[in-house]
C-alpha atoms as a PDB file:
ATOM      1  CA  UNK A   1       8.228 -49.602  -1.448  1.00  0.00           C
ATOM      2  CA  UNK A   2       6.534 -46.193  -2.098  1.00  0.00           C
ATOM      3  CA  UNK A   3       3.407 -45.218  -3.240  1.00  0.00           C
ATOM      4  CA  UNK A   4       4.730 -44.567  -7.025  1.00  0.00           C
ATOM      5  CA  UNK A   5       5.805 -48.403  -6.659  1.00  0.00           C
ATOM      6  CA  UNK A   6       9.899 -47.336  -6.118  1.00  0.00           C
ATOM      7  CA  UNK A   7      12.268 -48.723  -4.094  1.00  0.00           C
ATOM      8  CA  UNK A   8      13.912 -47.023  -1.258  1.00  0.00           C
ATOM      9  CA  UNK A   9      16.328 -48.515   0.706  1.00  0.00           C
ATOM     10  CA  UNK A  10      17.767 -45.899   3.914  1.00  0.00           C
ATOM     11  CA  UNK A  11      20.539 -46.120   5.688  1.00  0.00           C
ATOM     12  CA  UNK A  12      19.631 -44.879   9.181  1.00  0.00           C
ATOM     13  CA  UNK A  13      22.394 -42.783  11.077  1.00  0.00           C
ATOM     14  CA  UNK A  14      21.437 -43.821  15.007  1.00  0.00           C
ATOM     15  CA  UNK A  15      22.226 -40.333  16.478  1.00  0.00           C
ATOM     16  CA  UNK A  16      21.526 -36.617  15.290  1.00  0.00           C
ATOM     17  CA  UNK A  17      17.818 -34.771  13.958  1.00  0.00           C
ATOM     18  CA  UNK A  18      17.209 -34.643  10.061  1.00  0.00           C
ATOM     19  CA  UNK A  19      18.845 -31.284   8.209  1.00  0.00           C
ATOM     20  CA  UNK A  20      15.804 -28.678   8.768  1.00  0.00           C
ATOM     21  CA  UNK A  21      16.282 -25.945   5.712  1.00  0.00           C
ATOM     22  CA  UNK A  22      13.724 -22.658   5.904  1.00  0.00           C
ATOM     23  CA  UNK A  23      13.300 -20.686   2.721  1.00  0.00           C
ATOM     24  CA  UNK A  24      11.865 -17.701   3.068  1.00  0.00           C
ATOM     25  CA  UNK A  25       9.989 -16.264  -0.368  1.00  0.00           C
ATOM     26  CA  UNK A  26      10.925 -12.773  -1.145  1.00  0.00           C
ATOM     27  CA  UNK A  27      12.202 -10.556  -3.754  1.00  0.00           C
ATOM     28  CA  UNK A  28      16.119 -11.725  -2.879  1.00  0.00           C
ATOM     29  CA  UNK A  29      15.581 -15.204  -1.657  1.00  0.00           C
ATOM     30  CA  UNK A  30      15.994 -15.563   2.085  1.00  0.00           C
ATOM     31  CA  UNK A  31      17.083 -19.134   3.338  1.00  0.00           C
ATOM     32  CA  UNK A  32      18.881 -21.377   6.496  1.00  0.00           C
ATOM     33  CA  UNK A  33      20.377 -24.183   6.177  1.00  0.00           C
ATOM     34  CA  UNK A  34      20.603 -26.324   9.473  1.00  0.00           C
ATOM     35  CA  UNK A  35      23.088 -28.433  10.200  1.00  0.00           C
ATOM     36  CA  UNK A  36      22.559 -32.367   9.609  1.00  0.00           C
ATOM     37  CA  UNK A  37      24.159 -35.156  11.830  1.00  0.00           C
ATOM     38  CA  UNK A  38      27.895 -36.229  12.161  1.00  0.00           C
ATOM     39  CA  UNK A  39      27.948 -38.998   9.537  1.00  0.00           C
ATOM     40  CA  UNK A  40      30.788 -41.639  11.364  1.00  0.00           C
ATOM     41  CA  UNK A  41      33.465 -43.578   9.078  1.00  0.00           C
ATOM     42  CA  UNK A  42      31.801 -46.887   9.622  1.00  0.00           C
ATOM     43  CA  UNK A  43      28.684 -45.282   8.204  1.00  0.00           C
ATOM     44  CA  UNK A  44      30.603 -43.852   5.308  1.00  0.00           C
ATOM     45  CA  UNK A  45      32.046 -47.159   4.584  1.00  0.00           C
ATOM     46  CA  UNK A  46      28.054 -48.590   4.872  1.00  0.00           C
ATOM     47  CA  UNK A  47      27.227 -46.320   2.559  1.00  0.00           C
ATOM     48  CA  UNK A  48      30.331 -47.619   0.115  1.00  0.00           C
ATOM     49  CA  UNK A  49      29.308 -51.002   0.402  1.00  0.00           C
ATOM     50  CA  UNK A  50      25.875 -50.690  -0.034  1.00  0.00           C
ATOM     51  CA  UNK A  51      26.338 -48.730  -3.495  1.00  0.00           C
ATOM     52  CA  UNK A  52      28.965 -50.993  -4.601  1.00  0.00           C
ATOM     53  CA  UNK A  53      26.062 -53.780  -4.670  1.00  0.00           C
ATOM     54  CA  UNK A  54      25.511 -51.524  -8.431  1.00  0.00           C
ATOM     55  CA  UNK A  55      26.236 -53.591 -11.384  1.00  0.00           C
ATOM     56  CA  UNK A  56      26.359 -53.142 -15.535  1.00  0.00           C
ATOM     57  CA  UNK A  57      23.926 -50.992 -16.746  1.00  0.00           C
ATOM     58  CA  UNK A  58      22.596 -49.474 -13.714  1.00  0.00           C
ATOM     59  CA  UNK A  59      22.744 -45.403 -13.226  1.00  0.00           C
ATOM     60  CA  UNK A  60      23.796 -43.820  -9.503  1.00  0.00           C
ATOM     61  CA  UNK A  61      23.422 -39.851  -9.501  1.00  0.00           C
ATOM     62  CA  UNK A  62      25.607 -38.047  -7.076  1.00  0.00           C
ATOM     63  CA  UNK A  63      23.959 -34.629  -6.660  1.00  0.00           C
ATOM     64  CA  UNK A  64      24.605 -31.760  -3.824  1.00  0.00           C
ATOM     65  CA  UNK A  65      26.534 -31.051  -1.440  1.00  0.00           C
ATOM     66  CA  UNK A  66      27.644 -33.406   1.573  1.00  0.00           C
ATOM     67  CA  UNK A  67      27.858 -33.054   5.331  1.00  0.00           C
ATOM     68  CA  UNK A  68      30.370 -31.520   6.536  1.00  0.00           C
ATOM     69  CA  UNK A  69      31.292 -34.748   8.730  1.00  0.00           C
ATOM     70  CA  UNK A  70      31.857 -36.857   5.742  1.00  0.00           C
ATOM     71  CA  UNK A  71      35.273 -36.422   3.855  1.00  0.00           C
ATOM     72  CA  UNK A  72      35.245 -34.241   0.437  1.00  0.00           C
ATOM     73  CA  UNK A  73      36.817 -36.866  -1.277  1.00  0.00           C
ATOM     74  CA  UNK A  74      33.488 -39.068  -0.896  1.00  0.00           C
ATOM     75  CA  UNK A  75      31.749 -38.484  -4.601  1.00  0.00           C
ATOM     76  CA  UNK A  76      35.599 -39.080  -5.861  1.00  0.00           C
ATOM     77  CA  UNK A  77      35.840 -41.926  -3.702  1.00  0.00           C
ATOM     78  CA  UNK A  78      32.485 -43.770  -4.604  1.00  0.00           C
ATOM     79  CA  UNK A  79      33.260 -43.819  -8.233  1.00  0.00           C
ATOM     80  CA  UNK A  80      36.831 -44.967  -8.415  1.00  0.00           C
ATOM     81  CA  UNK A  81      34.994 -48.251  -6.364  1.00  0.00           C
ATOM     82  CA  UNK A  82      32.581 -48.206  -9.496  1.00  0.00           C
ATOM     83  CA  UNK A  83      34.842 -47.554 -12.069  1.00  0.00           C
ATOM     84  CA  UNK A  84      35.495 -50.940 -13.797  1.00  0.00           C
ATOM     85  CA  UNK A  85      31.890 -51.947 -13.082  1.00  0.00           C
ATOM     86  CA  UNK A  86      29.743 -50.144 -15.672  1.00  0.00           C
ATOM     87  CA  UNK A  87      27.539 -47.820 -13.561  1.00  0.00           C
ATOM     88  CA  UNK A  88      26.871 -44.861 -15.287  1.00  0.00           C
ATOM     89  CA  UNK A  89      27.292 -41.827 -13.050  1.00  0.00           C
ATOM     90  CA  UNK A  90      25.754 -38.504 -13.297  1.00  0.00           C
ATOM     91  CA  UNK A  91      27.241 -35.922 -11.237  1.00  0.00           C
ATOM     92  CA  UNK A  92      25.569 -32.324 -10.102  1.00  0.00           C
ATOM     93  CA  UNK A  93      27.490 -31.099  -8.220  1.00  0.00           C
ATOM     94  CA  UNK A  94      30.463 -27.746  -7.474  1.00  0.00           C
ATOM     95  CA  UNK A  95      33.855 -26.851  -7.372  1.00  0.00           C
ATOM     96  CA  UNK A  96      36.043 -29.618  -5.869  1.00  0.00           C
ATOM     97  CA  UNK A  97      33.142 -32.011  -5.330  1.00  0.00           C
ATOM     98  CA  UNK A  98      32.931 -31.739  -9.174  1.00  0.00           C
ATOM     99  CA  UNK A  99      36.090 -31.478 -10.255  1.00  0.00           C
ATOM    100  CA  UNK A 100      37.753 -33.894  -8.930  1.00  0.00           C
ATOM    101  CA  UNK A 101      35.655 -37.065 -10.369  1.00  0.00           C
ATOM    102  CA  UNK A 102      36.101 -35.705 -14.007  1.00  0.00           C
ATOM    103  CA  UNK A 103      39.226 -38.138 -14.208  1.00  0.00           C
ATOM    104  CA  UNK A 104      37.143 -41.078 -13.529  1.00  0.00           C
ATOM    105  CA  UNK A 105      34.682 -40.333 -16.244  1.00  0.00           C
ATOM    106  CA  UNK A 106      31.236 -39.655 -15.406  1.00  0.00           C
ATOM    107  CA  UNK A 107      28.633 -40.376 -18.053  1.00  0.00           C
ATOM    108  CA  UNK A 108      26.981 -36.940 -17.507  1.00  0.00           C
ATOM    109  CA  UNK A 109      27.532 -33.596 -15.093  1.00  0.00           C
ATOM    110  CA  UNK A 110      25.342 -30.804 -15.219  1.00  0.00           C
ATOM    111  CA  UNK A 111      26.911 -27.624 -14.164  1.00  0.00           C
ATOM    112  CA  UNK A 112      25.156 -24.284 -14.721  1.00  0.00           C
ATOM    113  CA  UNK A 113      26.567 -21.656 -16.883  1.00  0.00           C
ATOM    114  CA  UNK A 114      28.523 -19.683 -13.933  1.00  0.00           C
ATOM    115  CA  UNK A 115      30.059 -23.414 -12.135  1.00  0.00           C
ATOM    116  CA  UNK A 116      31.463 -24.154 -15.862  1.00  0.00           C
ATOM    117  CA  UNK A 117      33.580 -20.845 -15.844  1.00  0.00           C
ATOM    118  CA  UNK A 118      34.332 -21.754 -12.125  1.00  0.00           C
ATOM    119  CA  UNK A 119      35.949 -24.871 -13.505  1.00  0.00           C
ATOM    120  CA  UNK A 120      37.735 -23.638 -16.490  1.00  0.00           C
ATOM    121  CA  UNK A 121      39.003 -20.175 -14.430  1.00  0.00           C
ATOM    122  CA  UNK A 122      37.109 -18.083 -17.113  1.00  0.00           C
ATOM    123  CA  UNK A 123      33.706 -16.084 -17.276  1.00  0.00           C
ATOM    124  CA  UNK A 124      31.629 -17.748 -20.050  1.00  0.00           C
ATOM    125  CA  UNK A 125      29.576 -15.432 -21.191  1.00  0.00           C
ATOM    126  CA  UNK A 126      27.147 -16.565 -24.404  1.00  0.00           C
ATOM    127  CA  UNK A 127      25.954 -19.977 -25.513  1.00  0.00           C
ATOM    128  CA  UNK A 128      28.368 -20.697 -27.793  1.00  0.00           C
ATOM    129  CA  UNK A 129      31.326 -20.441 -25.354  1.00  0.00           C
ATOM    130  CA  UNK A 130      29.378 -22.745 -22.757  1.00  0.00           C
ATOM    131  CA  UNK A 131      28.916 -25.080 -25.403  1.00  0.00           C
ATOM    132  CA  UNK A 132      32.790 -24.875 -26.328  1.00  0.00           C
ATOM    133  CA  UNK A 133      33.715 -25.368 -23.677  1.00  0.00           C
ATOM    134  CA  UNK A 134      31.374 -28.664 -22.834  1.00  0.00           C
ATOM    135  CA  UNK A 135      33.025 -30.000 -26.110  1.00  0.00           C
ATOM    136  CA  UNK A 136      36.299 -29.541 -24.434  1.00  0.00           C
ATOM    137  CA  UNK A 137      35.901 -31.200 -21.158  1.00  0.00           C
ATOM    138  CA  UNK A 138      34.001 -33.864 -23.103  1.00  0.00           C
ATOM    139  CA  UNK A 139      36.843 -34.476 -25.200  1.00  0.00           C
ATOM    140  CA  UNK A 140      39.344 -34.587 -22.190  1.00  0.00           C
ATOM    141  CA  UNK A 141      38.206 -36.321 -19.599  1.00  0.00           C
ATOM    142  CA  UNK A 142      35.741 -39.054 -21.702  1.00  0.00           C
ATOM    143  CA  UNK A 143      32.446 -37.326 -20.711  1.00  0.00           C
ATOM    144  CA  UNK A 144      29.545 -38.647 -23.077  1.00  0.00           C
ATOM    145  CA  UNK A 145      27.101 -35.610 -21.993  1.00  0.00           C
ATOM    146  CA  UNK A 146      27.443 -32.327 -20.424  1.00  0.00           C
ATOM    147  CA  UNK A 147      24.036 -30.725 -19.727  1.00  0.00           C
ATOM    148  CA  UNK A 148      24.673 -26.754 -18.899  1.00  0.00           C
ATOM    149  CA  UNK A 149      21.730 -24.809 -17.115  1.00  0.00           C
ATOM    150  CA  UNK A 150      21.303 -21.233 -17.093  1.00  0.00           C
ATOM    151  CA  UNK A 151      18.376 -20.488 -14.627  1.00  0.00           C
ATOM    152  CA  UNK A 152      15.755 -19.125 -17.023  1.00  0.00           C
ATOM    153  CA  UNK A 153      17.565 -18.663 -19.773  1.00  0.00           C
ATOM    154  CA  UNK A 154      16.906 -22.055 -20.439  1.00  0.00           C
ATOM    155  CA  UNK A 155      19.688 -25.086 -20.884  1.00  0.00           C
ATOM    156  CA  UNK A 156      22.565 -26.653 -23.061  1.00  0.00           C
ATOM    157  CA  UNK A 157      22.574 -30.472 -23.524  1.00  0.00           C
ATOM    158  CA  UNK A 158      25.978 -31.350 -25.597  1.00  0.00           C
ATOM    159  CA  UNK A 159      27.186 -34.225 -26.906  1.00  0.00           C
ATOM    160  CA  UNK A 160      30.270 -34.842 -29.010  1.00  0.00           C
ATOM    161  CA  UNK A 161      28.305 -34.611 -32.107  1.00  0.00           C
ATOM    162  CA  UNK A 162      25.668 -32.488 -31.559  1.00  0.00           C
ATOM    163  CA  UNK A 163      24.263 -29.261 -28.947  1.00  0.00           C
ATOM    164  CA  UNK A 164      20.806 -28.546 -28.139  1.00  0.00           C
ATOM    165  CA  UNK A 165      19.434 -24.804 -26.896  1.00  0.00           C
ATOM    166  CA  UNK A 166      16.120 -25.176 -25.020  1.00  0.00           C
ATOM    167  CA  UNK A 167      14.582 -22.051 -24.064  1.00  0.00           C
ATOM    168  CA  UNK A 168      13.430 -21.679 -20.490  1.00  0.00           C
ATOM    169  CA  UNK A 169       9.572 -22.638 -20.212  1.00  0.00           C
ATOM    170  CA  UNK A 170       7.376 -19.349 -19.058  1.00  0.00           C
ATOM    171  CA  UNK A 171       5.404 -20.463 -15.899  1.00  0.00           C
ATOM    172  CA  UNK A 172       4.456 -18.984 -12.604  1.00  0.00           C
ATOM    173  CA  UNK A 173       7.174 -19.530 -10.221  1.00  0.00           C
ATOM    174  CA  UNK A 174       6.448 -21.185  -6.878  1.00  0.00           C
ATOM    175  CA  UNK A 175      10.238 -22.075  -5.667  1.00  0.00           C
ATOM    176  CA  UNK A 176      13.121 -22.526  -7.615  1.00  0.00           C
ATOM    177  CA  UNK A 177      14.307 -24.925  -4.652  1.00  0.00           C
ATOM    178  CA  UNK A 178      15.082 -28.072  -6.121  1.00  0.00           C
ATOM    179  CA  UNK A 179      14.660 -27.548  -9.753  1.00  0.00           C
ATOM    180  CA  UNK A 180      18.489 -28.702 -10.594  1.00  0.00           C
ATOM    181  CA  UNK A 181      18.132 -31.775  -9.310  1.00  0.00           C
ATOM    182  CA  UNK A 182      14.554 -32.355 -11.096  1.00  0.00           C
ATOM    183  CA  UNK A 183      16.090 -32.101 -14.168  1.00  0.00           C
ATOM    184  CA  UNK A 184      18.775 -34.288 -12.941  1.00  0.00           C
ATOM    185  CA  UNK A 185      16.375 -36.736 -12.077  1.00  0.00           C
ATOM    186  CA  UNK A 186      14.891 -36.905 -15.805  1.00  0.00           C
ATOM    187  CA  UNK A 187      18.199 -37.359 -17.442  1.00  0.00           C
ATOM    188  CA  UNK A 188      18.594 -40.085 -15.582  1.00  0.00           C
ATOM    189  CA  UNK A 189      15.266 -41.568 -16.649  1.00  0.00           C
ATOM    190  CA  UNK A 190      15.587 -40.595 -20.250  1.00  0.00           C
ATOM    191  CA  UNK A 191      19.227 -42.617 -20.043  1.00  0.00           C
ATOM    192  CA  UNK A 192      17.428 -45.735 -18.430  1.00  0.00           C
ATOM    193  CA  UNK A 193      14.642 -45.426 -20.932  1.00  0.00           C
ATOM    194  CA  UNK A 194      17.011 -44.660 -24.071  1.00  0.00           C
ATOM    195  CA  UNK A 195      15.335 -41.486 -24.810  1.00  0.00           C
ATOM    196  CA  UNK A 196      16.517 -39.709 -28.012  1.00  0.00           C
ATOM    197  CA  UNK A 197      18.429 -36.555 -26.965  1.00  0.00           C
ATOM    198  CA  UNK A 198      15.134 -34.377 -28.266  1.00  0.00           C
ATOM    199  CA  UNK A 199      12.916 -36.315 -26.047  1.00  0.00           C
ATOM    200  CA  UNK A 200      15.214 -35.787 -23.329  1.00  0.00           C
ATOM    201  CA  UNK A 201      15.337 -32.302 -23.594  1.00  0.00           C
ATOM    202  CA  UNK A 202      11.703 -31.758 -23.981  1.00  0.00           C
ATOM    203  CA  UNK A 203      11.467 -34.234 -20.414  1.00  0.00           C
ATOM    204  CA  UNK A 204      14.115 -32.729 -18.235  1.00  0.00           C
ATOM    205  CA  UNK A 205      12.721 -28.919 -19.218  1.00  0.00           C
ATOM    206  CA  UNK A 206       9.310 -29.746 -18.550  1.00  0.00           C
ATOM    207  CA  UNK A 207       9.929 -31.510 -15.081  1.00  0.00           C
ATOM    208  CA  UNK A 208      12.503 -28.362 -14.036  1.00  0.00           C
ATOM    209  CA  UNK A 209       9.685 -25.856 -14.814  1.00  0.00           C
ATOM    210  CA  UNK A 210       6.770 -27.806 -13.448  1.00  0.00           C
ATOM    211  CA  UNK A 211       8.877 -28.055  -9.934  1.00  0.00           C
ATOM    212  CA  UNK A 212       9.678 -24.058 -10.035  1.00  0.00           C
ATOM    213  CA  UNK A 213       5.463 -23.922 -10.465  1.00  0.00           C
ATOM    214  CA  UNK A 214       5.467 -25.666  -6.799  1.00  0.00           C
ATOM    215  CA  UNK A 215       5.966 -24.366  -3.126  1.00  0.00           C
ATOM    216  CA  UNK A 216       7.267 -25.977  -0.326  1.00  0.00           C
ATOM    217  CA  UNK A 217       8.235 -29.542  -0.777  1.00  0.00           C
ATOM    218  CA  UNK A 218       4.941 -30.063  -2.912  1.00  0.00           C
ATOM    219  CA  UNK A 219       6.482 -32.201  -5.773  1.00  0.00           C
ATOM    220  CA  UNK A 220       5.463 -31.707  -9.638  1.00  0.00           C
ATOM    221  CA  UNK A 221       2.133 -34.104 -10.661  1.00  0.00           C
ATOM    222  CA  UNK A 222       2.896 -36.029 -13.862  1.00  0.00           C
ATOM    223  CA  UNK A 223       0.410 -34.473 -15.498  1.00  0.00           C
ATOM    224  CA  UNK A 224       1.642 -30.895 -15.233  1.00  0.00           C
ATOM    225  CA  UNK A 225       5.426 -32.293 -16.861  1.00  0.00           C
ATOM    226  CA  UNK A 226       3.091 -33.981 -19.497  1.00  0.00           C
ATOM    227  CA  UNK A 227       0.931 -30.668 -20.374  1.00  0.00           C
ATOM    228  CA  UNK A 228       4.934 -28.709 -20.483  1.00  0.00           C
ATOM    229  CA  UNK A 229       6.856 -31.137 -22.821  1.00  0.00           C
ATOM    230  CA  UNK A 230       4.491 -29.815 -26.189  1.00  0.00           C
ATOM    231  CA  UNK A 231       5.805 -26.301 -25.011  1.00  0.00           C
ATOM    232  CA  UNK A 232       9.225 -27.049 -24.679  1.00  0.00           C
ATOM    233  CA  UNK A 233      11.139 -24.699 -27.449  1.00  0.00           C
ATOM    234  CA  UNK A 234      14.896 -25.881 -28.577  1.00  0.00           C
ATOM    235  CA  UNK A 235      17.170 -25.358 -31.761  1.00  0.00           C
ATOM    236  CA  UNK A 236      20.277 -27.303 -32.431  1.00  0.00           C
ATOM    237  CA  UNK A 237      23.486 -24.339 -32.450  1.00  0.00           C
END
């Protein structure tokens, strides 16, 4: 159990270092990526068995990319063992990794603006034809929310009957390293809370703009998301 009182439960891989990443602040962004360890089948299938312990009701998010040791059919694979189970499953995530678990119906993805044109083979240029286009993946493959981000332009959260425009918050930036998956983080605990899609907006903005206010792998204090969410500027469209 951590210090905030969660959970963790690890899977330990018995040979290879941890993935080292260096980001380098400057005007362009300089970063390296090392490599992580060779992830082995019967880990894989550890891995499988251990998340398919998930019953009704509870969320999994699948967010990032994978090693390169573990097959690319893994996010794909992980939720057609969930799929008559009731998980809901948020997925951030690109190109194939993405596309191919749209058939078994995630409850949420969260593309940005330029990984949505990626997926529909067209440049998407203005709010209205990201949200569009949302509605009409939603409406094929069963999706109940598509959340689109567009760096500090600010975000799309759509629904089938309604699509919210929050502006990007204003705040010093410290590292936009791991902002996605911030805001990834509090849709999942605005679904487990049953947040109204207004407070959820207001959360998941403030907690991606008070981790771009941090460096390093400093995290976000509560209190900074708290002081953020009155700031938080959206308009239906």
């Amino acid at each position: 159990v951590g210090a905030d009182g969660n959970q963790a439960d690890y899977l330990k891989v018995s040979e290879g270092v941890a993935r080292i990443n260096v980001k380098r602040k400057n005007r362009g962004g300089t970063e390296i990526n090392g490599m992580g360890p060779d992830i082995t089948a019967e880990q894989v299938a550890a891995l499988r068995e251990k998340i398919n312990q998930l019953k009704a009701g509870d969320i999994l998010v699948l967010a990032g990319s994978i090693p390169q040791s573990m097959p690319d059919t893994i996010y794909m694979d992980i939720m057609a063992d969930l799929q008559d189970k009731g998980v809901e499953i948020a997925v951030d995530a690109t190109r194939d990794l993405l596309m191919n678990v749209l058939p078994y119906r995630p409850f949420l993805i969260k593309p940005n603006n330029h990984e949505l044109s990626a997926l529909v083979g067209r440049t998407l240029k203005t709010p209205e034809e990201l949200a569009e286009t949302a509605r009409e993946l939603m409406k094929e493959y069963s999706i109940a929310k598509i959340v689109v981000s567009m760096g500090g332009d600010g975000a799309l959260y759509v629904t089938p009957d309604e699509t919210i425009y929050a502006e990007g918050l204003k705040v010093p930036v410290g590292s936009t390293d791991g902002a996605g998956v911030s805001v990834v983080a509090a849709l999942a605990a605005a679904e487990e809370s049953g947040m109204s899609l207004e407070d959820t907006v207001c959360l998941s903005t403030a907690c991606g703009a008070a981790n771009v206010m941090c460096s390093g792998t400093q995290a976000a204090e509560y209190e900074v998301i708290e002081s953020l969410i009155p700031r938080v500027v959206f308009h239906r469209i």
